[in-house]
PDB file of N, CA and C in Angstrom:
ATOM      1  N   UNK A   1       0.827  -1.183   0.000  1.00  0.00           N
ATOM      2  CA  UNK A   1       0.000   0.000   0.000  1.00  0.00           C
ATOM      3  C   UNK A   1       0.868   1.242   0.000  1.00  0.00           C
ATOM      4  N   UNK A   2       0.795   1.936   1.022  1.00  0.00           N
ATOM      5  CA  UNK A   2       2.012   3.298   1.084  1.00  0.00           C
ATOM      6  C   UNK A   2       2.866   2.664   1.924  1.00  0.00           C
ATOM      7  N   UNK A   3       3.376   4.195   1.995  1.00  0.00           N
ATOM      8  CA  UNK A   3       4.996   4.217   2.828  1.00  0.00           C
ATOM      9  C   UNK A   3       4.051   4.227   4.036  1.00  0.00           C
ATOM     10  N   UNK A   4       4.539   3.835   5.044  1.00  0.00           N
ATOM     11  CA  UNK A   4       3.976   4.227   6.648  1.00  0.00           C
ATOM     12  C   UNK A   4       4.681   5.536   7.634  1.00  0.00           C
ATOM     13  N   UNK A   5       5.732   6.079   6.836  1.00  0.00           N
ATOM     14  CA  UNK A   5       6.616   6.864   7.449  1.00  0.00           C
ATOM     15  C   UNK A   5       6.122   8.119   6.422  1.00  0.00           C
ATOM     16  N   UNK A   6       5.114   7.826   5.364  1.00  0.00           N
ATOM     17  CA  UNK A   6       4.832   9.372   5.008  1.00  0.00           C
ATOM     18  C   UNK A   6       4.231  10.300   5.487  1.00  0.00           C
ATOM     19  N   UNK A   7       4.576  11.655   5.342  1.00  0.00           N
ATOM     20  CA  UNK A   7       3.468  12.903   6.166  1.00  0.00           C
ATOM     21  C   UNK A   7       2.389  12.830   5.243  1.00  0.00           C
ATOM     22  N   UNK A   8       1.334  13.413   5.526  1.00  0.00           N
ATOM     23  CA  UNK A   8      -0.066  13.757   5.501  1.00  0.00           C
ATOM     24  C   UNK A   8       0.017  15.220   5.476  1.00  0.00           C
ATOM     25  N   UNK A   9      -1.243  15.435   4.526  1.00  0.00           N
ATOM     26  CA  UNK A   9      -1.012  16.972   4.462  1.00  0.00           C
ATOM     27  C   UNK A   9      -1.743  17.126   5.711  1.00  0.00           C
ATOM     28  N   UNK A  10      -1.909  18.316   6.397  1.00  0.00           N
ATOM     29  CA  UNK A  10      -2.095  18.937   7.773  1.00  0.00           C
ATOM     30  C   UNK A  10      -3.414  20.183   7.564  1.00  0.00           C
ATOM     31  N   UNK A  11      -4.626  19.482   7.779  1.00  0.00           N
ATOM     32  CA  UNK A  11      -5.437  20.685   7.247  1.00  0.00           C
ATOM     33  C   UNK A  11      -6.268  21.399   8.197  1.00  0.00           C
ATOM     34  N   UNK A  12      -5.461  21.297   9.100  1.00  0.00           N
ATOM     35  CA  UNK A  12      -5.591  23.080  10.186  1.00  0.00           C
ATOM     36  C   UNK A  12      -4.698  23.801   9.426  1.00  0.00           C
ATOM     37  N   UNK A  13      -3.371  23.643   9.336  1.00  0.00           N
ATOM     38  CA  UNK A  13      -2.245  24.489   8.557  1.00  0.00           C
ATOM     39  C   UNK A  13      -3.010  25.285   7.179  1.00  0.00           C
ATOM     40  N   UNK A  14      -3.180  23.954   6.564  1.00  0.00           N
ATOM     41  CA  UNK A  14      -3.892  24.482   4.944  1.00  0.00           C
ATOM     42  C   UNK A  14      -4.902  25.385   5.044  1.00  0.00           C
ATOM     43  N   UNK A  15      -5.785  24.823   5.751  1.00  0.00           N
ATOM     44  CA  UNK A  15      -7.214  25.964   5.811  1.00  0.00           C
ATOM     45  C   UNK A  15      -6.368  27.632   7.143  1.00  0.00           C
ATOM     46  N   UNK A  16      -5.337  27.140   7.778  1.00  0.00           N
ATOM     47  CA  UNK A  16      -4.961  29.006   7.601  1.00  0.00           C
ATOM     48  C   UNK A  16      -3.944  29.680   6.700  1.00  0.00           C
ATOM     49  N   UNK A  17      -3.425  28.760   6.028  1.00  0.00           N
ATOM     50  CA  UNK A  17      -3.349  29.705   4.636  1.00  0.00           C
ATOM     51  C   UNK A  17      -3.499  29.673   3.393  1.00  0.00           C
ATOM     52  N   UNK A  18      -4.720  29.268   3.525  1.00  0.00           N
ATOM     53  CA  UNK A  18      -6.348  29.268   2.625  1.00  0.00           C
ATOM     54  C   UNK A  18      -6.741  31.020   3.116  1.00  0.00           C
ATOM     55  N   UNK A  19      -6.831  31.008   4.489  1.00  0.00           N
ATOM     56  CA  UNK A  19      -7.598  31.993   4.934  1.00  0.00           C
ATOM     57  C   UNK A  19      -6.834  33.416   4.909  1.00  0.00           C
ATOM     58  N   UNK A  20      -5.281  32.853   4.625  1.00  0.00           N
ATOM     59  CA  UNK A  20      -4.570  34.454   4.786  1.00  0.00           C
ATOM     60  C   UNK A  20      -4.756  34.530   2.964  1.00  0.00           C
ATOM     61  N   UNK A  21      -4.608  34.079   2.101  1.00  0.00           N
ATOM     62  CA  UNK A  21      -4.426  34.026   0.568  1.00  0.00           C
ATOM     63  C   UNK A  21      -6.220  34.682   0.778  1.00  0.00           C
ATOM     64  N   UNK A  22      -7.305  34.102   1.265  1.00  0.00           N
ATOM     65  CA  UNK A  22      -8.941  35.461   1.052  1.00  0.00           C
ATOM     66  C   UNK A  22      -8.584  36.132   2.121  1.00  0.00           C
ATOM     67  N   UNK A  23      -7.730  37.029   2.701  1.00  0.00           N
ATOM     68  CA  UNK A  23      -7.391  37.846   3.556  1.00  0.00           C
ATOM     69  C   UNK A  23      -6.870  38.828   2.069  1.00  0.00           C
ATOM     70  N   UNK A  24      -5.783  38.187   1.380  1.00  0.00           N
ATOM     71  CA  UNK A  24      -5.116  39.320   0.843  1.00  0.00           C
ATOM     72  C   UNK A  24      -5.736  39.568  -0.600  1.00  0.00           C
ATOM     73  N   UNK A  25      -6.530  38.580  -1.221  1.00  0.00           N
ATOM     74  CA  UNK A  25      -6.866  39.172  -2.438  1.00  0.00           C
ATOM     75  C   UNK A  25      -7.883  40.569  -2.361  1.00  0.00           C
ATOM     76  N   UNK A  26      -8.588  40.287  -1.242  1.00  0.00           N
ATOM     77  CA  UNK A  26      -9.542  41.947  -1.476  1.00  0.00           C
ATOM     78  C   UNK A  26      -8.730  43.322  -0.777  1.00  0.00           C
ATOM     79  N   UNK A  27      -7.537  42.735  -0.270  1.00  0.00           N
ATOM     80  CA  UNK A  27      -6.457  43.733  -0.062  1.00  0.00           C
ATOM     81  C   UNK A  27      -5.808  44.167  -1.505  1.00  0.00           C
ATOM     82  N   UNK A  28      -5.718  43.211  -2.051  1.00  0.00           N
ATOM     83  CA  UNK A  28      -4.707  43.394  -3.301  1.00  0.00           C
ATOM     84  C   UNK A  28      -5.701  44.459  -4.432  1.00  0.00           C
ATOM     85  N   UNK A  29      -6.735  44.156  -4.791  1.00  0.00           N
ATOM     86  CA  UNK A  29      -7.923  45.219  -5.559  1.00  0.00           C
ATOM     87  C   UNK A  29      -8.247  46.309  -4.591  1.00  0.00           C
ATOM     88  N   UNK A  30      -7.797  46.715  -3.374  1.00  0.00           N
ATOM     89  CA  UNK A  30      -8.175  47.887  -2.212  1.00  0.00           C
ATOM     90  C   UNK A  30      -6.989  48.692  -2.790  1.00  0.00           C
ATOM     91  N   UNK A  31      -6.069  47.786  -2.638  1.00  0.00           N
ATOM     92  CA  UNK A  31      -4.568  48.680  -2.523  1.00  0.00           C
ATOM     93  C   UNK A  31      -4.494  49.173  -3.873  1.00  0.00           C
ATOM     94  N   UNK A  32      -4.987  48.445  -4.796  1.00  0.00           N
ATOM     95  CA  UNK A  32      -4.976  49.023  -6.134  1.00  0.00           C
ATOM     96  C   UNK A  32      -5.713  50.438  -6.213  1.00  0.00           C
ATOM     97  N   UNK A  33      -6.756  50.144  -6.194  1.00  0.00           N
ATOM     98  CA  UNK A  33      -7.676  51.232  -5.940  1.00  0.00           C
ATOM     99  C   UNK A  33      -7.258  52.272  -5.816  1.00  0.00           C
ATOM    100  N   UNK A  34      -6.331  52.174  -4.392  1.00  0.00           N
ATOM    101  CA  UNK A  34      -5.580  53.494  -3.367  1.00  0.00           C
ATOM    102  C   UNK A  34      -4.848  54.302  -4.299  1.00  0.00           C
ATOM    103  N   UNK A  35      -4.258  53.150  -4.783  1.00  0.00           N
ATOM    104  CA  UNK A  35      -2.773  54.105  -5.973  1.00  0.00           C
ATOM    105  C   UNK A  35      -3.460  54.701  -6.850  1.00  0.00           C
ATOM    106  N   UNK A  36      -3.983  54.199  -7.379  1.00  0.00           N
ATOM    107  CA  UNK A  36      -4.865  54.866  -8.714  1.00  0.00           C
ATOM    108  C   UNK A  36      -5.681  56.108  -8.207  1.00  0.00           C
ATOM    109  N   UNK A  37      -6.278  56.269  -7.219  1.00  0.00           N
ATOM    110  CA  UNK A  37      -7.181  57.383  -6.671  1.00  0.00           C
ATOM    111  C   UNK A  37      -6.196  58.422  -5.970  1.00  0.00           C
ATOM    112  N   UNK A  38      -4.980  57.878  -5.264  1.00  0.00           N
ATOM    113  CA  UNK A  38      -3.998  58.931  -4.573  1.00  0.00           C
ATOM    114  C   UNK A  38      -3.577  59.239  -6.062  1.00  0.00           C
ATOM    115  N   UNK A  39      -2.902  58.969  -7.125  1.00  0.00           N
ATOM    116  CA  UNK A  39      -2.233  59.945  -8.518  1.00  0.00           C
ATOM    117  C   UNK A  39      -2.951  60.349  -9.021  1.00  0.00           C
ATOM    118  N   UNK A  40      -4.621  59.888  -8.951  1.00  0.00           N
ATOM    119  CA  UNK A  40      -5.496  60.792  -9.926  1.00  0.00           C
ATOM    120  C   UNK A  40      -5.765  62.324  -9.326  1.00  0.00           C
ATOM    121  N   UNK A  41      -6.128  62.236  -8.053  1.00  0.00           N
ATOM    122  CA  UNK A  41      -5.836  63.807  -7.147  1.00  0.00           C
ATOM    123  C   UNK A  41      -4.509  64.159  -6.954  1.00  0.00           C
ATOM    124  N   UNK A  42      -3.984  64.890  -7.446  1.00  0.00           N
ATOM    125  CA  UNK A  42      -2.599  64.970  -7.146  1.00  0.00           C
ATOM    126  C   UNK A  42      -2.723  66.471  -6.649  1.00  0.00           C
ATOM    127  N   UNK A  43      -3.849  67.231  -6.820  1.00  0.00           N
ATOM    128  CA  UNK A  43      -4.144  68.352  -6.622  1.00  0.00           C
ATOM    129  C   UNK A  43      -4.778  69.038  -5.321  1.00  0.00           C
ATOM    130  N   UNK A  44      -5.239  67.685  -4.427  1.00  0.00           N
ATOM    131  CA  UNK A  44      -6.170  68.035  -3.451  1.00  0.00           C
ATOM    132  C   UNK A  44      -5.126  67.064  -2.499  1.00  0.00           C
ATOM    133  N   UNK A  45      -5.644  67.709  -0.913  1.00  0.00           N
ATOM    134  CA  UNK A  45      -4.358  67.147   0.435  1.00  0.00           C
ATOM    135  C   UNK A  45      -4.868  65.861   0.625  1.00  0.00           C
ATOM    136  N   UNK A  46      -5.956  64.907  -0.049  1.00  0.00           N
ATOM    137  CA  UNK A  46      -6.136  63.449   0.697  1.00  0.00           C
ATOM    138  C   UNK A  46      -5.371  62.523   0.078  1.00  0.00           C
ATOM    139  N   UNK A  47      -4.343  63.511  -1.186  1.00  0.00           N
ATOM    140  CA  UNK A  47      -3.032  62.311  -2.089  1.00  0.00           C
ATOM    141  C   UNK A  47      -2.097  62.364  -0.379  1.00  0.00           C
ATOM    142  N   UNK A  48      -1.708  63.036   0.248  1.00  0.00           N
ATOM    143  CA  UNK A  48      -0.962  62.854   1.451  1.00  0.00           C
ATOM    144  C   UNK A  48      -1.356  61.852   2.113  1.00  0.00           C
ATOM    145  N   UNK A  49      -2.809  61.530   2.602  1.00  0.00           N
ATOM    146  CA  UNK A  49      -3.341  60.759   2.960  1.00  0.00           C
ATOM    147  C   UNK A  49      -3.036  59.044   2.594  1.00  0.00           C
ATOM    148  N   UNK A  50      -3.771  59.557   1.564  1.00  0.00           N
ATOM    149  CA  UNK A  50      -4.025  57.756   1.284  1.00  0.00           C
ATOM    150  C   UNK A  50      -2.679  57.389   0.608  1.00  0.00           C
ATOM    151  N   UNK A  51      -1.558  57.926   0.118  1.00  0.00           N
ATOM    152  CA  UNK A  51      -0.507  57.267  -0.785  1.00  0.00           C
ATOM    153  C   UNK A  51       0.376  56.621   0.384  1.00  0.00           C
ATOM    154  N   UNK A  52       0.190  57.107   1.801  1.00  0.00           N
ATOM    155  CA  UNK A  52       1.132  56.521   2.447  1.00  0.00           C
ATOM    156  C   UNK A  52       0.070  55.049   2.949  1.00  0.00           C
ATOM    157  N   UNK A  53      -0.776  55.079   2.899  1.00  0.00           N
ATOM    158  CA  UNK A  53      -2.206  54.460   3.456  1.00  0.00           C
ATOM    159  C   UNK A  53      -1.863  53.639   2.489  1.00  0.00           C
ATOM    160  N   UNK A  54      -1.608  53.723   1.033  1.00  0.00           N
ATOM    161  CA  UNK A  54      -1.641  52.806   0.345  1.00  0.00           C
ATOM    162  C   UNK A  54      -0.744  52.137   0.218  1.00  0.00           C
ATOM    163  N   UNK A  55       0.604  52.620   0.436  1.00  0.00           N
ATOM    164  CA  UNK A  55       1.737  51.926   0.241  1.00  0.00           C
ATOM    165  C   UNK A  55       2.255  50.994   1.530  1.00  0.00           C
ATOM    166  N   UNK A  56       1.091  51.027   2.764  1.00  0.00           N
ATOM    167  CA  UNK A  56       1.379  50.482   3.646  1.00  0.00           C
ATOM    168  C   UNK A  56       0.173  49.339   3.956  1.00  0.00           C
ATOM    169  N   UNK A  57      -0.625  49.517   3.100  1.00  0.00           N
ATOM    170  CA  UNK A  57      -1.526  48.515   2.486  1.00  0.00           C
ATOM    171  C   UNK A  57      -1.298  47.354   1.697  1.00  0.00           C
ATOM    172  N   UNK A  58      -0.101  47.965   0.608  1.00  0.00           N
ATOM    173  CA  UNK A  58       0.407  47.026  -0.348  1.00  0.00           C
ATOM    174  C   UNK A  58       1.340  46.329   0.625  1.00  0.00           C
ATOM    175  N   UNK A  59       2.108  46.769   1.558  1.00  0.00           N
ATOM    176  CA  UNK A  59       3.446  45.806   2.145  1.00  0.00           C
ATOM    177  C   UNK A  59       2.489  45.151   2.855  1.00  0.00           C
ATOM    178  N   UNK A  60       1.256  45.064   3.364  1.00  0.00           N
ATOM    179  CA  UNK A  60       0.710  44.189   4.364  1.00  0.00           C
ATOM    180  C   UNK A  60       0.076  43.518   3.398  1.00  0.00           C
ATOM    181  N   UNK A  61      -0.318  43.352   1.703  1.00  0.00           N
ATOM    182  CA  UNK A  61      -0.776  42.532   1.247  1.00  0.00           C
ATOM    183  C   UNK A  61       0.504  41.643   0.583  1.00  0.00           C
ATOM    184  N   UNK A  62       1.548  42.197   0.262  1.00  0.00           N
ATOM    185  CA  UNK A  62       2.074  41.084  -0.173  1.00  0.00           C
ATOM    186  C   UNK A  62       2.709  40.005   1.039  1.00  0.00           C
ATOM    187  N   UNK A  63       2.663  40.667   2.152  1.00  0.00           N
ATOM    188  CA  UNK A  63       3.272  39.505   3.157  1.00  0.00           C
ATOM    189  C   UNK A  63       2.521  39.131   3.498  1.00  0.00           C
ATOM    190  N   UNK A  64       1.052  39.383   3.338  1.00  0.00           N
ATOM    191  CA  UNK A  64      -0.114  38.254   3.257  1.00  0.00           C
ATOM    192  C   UNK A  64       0.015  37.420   1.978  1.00  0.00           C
ATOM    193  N   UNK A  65       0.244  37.346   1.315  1.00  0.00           N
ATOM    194  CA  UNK A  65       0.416  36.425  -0.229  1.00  0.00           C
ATOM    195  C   UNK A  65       1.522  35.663   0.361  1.00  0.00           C
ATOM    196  N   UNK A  66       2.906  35.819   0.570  1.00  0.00           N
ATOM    197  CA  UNK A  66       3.830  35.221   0.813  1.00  0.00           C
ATOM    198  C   UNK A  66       3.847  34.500   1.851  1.00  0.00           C
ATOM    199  N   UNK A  67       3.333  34.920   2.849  1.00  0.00           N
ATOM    200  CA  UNK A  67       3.013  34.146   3.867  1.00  0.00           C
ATOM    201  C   UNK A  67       1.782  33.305   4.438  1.00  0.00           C
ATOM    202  N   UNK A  68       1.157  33.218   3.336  1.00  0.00           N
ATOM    203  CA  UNK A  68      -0.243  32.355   2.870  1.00  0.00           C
ATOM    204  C   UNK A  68       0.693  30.700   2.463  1.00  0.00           C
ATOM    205  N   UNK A  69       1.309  31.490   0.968  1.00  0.00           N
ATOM    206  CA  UNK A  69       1.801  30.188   0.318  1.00  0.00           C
ATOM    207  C   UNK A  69       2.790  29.386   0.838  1.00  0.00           C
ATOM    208  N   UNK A  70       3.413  30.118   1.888  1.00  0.00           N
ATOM    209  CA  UNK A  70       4.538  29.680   2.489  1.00  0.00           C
ATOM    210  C   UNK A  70       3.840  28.344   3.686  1.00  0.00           C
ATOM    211  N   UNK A  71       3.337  29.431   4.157  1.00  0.00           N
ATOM    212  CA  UNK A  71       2.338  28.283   5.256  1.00  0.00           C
ATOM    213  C   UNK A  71       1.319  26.898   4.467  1.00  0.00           C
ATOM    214  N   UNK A  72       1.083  27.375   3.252  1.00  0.00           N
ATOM    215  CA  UNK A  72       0.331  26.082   2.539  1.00  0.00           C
ATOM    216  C   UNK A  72       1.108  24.804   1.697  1.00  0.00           C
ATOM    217  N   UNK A  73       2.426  25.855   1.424  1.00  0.00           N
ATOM    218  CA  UNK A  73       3.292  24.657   1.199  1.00  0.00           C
ATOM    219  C   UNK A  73       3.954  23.588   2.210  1.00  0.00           C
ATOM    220  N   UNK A  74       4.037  24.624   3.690  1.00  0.00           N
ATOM    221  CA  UNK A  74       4.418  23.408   4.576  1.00  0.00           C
ATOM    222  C   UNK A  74       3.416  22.449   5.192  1.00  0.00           C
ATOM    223  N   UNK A  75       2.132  23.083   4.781  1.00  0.00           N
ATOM    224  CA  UNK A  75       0.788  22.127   5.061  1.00  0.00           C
ATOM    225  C   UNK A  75       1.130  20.839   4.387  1.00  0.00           C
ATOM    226  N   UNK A  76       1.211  20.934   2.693  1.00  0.00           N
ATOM    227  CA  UNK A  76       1.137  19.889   1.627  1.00  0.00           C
ATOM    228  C   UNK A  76       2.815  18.859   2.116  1.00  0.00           C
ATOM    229  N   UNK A  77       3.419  19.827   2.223  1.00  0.00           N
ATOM    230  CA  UNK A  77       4.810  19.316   2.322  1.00  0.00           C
ATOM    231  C   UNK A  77       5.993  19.091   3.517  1.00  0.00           C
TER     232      UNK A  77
END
């Protein structure tokens, strides 16, 4: 049949980073958003606002992406 010494995938692990990967995709279309709306006002004070808002949006979505897949690969593997 199998090996008896193989791992098993681990699906508490998987299902939390299942849950950080739908954590960051509606981050990832937010943060988009941000950039595009902070350069389209470039004229009015809420580009001060949101460009730092956004760019600190984007670093918390990609280390949600990276640290989704990271955690789901050691689920599988």
């Amino acid at each position: 049949m199998g090996n008896p010494k193989q791992k098993h995938t681990d699906k508490q692990l998987l299902l939390k980073g299942i849950k950080r990967l739908a954590l960051a995709l509606p981050l990832l279309v937010l943060t988009t958003y941000l950039f595009t709306f902070s350069f389209l006002n470039k004229e009015v004070i809420p580009l001060y606002f949101l460009l730092p808002l956004a760019i600190l949006a984007m670093a918390t979505t990609i280390y949600l992406l990276f640290n989704g897949f990271k955690i789901i690969l050691k689920a599988i593997f």
